[in-house]
C-alpha atoms as a PDB file:
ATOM      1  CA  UNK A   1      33.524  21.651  -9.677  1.00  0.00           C
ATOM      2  CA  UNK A   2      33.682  17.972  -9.305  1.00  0.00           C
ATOM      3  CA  UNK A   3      33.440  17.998  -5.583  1.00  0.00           C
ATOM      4  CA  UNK A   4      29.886  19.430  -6.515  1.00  0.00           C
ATOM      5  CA  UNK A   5      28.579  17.074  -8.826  1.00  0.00           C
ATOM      6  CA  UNK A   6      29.393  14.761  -6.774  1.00  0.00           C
ATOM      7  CA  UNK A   7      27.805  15.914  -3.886  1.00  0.00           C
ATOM      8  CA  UNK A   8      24.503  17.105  -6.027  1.00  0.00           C
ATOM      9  CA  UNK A   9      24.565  13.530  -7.140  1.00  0.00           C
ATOM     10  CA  UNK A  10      24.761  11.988  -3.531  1.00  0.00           C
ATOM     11  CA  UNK A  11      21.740  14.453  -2.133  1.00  0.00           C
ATOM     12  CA  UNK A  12      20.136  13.822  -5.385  1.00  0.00           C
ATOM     13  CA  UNK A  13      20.133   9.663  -4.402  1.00  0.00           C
ATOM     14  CA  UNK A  14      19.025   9.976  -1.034  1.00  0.00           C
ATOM     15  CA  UNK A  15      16.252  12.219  -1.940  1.00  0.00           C
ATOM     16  CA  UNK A  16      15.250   9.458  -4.575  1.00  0.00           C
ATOM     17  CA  UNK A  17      15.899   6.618  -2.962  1.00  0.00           C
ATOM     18  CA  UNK A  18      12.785   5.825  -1.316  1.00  0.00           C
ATOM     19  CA  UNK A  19      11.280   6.027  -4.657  1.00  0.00           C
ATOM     20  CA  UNK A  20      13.607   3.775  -6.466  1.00  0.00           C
ATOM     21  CA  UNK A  21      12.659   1.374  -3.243  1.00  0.00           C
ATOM     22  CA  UNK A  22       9.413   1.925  -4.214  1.00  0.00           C
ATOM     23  CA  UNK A  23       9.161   0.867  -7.795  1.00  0.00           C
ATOM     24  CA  UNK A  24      11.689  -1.877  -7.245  1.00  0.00           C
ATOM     25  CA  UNK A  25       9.204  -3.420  -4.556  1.00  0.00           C
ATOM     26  CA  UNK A  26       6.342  -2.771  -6.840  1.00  0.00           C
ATOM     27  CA  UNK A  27       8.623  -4.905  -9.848  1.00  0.00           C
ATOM     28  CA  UNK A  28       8.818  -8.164  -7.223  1.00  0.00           C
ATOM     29  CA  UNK A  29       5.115  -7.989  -6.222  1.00  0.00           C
ATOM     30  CA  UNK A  30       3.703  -7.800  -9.916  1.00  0.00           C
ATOM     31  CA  UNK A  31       5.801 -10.528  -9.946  1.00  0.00           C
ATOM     32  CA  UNK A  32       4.498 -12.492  -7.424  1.00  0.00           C
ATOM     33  CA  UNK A  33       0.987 -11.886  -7.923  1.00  0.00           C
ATOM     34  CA  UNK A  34       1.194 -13.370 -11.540  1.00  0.00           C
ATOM     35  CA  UNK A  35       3.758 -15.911 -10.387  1.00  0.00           C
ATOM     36  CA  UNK A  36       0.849 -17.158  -7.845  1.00  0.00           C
ATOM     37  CA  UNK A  37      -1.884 -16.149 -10.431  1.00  0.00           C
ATOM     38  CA  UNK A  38      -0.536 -18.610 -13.310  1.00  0.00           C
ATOM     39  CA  UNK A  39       0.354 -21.321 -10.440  1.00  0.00           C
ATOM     40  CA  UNK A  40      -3.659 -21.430  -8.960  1.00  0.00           C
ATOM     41  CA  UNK A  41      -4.914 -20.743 -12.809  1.00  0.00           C
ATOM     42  CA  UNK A  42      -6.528 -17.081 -11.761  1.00  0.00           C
ATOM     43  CA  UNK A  43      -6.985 -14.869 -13.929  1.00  0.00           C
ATOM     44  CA  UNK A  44      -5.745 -11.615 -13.423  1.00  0.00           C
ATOM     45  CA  UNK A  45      -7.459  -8.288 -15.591  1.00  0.00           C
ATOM     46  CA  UNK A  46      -5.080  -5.248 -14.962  1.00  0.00           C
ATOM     47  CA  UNK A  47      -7.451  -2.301 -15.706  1.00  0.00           C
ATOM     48  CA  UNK A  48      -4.070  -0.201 -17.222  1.00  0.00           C
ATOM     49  CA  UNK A  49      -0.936  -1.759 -19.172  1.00  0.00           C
ATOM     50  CA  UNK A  50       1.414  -0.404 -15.815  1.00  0.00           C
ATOM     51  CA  UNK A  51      -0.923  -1.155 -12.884  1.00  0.00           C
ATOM     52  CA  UNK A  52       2.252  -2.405 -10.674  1.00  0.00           C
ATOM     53  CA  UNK A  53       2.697   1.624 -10.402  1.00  0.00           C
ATOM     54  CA  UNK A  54      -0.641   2.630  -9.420  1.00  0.00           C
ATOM     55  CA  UNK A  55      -0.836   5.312  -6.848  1.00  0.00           C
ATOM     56  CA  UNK A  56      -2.579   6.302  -3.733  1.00  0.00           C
ATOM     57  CA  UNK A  57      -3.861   9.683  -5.761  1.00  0.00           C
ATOM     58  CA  UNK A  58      -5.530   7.773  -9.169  1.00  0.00           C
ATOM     59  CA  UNK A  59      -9.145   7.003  -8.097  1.00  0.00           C
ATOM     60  CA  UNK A  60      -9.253   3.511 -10.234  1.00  0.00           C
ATOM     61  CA  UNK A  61      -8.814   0.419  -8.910  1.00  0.00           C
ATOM     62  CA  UNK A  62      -5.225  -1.182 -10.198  1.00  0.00           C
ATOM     63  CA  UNK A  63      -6.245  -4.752 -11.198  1.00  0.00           C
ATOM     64  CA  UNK A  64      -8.928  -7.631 -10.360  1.00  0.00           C
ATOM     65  CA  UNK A  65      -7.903 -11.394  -9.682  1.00  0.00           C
ATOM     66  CA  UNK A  66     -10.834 -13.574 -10.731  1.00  0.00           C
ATOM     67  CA  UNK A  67     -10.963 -16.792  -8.630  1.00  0.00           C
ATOM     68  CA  UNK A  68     -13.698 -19.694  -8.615  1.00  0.00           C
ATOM     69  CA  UNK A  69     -15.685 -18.033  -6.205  1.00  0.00           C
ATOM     70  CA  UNK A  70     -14.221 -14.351  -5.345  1.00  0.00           C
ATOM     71  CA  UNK A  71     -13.160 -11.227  -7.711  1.00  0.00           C
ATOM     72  CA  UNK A  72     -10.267  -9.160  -5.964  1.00  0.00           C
ATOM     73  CA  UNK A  73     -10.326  -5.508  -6.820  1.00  0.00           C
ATOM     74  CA  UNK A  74      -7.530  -4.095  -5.665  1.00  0.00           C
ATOM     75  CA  UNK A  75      -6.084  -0.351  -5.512  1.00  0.00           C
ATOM     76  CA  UNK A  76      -2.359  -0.334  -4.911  1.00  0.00           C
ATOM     77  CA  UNK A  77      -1.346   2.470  -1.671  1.00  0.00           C
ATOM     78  CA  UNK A  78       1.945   3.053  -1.464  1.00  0.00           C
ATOM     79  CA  UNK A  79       4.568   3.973   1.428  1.00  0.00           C
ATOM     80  CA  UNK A  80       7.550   4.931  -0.055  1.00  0.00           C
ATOM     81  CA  UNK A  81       9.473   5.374   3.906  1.00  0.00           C
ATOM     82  CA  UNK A  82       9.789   1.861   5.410  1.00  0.00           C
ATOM     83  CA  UNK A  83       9.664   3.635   9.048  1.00  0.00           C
ATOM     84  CA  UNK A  84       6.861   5.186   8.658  1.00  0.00           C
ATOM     85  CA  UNK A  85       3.216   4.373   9.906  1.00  0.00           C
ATOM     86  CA  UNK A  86      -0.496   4.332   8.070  1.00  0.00           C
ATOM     87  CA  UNK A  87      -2.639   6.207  10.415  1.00  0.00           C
ATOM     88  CA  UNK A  88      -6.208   5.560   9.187  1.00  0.00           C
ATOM     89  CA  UNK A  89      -9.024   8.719  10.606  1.00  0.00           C
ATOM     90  CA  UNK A  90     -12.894   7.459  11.026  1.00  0.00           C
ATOM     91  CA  UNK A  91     -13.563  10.892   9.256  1.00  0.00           C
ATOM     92  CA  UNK A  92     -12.118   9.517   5.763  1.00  0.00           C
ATOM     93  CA  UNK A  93      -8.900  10.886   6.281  1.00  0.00           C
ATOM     94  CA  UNK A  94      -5.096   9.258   6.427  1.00  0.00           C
ATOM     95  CA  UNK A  95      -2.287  10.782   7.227  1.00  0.00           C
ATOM     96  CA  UNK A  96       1.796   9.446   7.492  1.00  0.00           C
ATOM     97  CA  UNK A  97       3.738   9.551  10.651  1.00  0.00           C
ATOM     98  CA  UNK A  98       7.798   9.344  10.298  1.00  0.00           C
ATOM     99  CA  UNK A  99      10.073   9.555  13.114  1.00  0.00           C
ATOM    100  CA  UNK A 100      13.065  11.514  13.780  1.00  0.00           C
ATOM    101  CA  UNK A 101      15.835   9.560  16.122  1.00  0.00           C
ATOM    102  CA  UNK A 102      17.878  11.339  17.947  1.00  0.00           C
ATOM    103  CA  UNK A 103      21.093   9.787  19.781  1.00  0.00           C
ATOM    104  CA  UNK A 104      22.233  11.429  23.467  1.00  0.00           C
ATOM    105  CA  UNK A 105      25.836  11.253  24.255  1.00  0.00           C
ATOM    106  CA  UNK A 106      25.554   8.222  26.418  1.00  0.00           C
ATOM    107  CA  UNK A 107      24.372   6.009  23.225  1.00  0.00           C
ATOM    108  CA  UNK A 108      20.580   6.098  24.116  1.00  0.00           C
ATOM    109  CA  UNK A 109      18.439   6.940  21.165  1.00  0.00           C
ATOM    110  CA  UNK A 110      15.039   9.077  21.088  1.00  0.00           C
ATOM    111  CA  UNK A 111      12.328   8.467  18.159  1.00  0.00           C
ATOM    112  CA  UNK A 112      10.307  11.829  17.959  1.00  0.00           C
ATOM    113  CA  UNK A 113       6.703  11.676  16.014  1.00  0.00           C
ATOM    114  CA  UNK A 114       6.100  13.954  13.036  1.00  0.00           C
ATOM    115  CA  UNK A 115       2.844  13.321  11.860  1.00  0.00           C
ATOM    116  CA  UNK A 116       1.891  14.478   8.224  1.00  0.00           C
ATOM    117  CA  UNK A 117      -0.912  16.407   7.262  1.00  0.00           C
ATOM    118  CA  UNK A 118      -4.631  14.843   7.313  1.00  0.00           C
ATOM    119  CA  UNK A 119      -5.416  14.326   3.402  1.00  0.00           C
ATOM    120  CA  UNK A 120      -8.816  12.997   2.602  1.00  0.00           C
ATOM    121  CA  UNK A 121      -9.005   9.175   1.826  1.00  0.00           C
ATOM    122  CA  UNK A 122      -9.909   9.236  -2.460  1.00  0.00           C
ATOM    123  CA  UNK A 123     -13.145   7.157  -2.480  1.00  0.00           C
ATOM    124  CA  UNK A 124     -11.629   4.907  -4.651  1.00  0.00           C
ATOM    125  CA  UNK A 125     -13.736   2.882  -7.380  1.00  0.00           C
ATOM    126  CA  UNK A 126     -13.907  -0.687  -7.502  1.00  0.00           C
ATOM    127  CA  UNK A 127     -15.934  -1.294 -10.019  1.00  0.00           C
ATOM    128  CA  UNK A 128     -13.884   0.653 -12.341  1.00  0.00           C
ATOM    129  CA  UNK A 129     -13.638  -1.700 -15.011  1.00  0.00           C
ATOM    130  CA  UNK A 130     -16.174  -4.373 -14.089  1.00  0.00           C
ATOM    131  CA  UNK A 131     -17.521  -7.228 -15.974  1.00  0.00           C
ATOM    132  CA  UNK A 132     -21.058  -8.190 -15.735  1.00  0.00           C
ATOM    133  CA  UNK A 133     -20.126 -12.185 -15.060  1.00  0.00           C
ATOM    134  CA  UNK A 134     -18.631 -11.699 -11.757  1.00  0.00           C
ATOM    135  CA  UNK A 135     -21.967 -10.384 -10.513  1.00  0.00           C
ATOM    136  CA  UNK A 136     -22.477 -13.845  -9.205  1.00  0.00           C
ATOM    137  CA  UNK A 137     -19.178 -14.050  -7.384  1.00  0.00           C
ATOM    138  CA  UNK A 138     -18.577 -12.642  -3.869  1.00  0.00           C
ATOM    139  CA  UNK A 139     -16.106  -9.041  -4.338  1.00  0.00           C
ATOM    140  CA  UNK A 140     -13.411  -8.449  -2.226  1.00  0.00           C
ATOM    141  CA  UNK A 141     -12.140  -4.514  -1.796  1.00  0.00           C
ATOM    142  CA  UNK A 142      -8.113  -4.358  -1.087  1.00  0.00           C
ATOM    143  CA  UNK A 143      -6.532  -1.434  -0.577  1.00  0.00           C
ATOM    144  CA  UNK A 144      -2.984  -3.268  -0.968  1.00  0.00           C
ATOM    145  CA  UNK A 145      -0.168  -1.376   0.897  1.00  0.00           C
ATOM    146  CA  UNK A 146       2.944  -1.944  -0.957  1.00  0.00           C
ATOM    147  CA  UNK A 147       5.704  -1.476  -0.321  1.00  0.00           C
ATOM    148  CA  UNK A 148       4.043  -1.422   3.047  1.00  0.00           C
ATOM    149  CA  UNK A 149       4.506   0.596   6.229  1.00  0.00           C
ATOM    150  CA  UNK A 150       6.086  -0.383  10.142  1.00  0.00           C
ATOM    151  CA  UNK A 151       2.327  -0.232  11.173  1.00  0.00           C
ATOM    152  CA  UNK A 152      -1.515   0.547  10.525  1.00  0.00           C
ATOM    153  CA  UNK A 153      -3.377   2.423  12.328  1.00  0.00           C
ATOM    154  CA  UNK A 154      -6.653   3.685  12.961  1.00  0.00           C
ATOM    155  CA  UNK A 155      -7.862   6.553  14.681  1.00  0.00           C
ATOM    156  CA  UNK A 156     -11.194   6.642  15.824  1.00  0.00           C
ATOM    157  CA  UNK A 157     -13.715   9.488  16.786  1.00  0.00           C
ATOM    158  CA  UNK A 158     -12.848   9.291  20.473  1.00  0.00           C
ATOM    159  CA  UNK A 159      -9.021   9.716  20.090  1.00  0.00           C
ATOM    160  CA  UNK A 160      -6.134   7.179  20.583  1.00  0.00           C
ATOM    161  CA  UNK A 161      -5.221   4.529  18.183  1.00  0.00           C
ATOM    162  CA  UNK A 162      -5.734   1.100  17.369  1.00  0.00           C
ATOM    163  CA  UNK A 163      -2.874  -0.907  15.681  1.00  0.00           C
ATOM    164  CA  UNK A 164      -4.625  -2.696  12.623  1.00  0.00           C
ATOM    165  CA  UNK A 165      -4.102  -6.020  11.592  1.00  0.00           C
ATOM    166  CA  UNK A 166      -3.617  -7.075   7.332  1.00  0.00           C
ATOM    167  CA  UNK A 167      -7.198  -8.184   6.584  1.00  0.00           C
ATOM    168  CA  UNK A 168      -9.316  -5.767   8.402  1.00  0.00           C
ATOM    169  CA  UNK A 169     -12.078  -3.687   7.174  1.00  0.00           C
ATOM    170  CA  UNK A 170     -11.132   0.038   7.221  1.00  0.00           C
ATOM    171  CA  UNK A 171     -13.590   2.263   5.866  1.00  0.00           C
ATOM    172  CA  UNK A 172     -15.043  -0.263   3.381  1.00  0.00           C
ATOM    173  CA  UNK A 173     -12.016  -1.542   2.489  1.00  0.00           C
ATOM    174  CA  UNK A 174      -9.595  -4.563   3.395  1.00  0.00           C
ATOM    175  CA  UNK A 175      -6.430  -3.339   4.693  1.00  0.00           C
ATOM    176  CA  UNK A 176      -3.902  -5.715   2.960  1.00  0.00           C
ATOM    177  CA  UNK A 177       0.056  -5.987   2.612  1.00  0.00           C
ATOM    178  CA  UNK A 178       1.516  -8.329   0.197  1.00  0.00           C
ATOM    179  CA  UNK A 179       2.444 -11.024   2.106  1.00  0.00           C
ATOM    180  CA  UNK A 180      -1.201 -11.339   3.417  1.00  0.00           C
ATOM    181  CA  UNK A 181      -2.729 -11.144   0.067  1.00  0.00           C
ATOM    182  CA  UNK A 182      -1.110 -13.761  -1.333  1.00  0.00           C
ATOM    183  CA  UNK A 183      -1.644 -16.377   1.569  1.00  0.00           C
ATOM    184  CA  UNK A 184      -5.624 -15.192   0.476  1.00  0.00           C
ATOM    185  CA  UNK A 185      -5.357 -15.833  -2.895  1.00  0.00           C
ATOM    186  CA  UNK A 186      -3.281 -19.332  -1.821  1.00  0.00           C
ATOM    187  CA  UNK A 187      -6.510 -20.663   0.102  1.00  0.00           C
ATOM    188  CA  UNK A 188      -9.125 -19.020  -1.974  1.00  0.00           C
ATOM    189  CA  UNK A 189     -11.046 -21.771  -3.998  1.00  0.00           C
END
């Protein structure tokens, strides 16, 4: 019987784990952002009291950082697989590629696609929330990828796919992870 539990336990943790990863990542970048938000005297409005563990799904924007001159909106998107990659359709749609490796005998290892199913992109609201005075100030819409993926893609019409750099616009939105966000916010005025 204990040779069970145990082993329910271990499957149990590795089924988890990523998700533990997840809100453990999500912990050091609420973190960060107010660390770097007090520091550069922004103000930050979260739009709910736990907005570090906003989700892909919730149609809300997370949380706005009010600078001189710029208001961030930004919607948290999480990856809970590190190896994983963001593939970004032109039709609206997203979908999550993992990898399977595979080792021959001679040591060599093979990393086989699996892509996810296409799920529609949430048109997510950024104005959720808004306050009339920052109608003078220029708005910035992140879609903040944290923890964050290998890679991000898009995938246009034509097919193939373009590797996306933190900071682009992708469908109306500025494809962020948290490193790049905060080197923003550092040189925003």
């Amino acid at each position: 019987m204990e040779f069970w539990c145990v082993l329910i336990g271990i499957i149990a943790f590795i089924i988890l784990f990523p998700y533990i990863r997840c809100f453990f990542k999500r912990l050091k970048c609420a973190s960060k952002i107010s660390k770097l938000c007090h520091r550069k005297e922004y103000k930050l409005y979260p739009t709910h009291p736990f907005w570090f563990l906003g989700n892909k799904h919730t149609k809300k924007c997370d949380l706005y950082i009010e600078t001189a001159n710029e208001v961030f909106a930004i919607k948290l998107f999480g990856i809970p697989k590190r190896l994983s990659v963001l593939v970004m359709k032109e039709n609206g749609e997203y979908f999550i590629r993992r990898y399977i490796a595979l080792l021959s005998y001679n040591g060599t290892g093979i990393r086989f696609p699996i892509n996810g199913k296409p799920k529609p992109m949430p048109v997510y609201n950024f104005r959720y929330k808004y306050r009339d005075e920052w109608e003078i100030k220029t708005p910035r819409r992140v879609l903040l990828v944290n923890p964050v993926s290998m890679e991000f893609k898009r995938q246009p019409h034509h097919g193939g796919e373009i590797i996306v750099g933190a900071g682009e616009i992708v469908n109306g939105m500025e494809i962020d992870s948290l490193p790049r966000l905060l080197g923003e916010l550092e040189s925003a005025l």
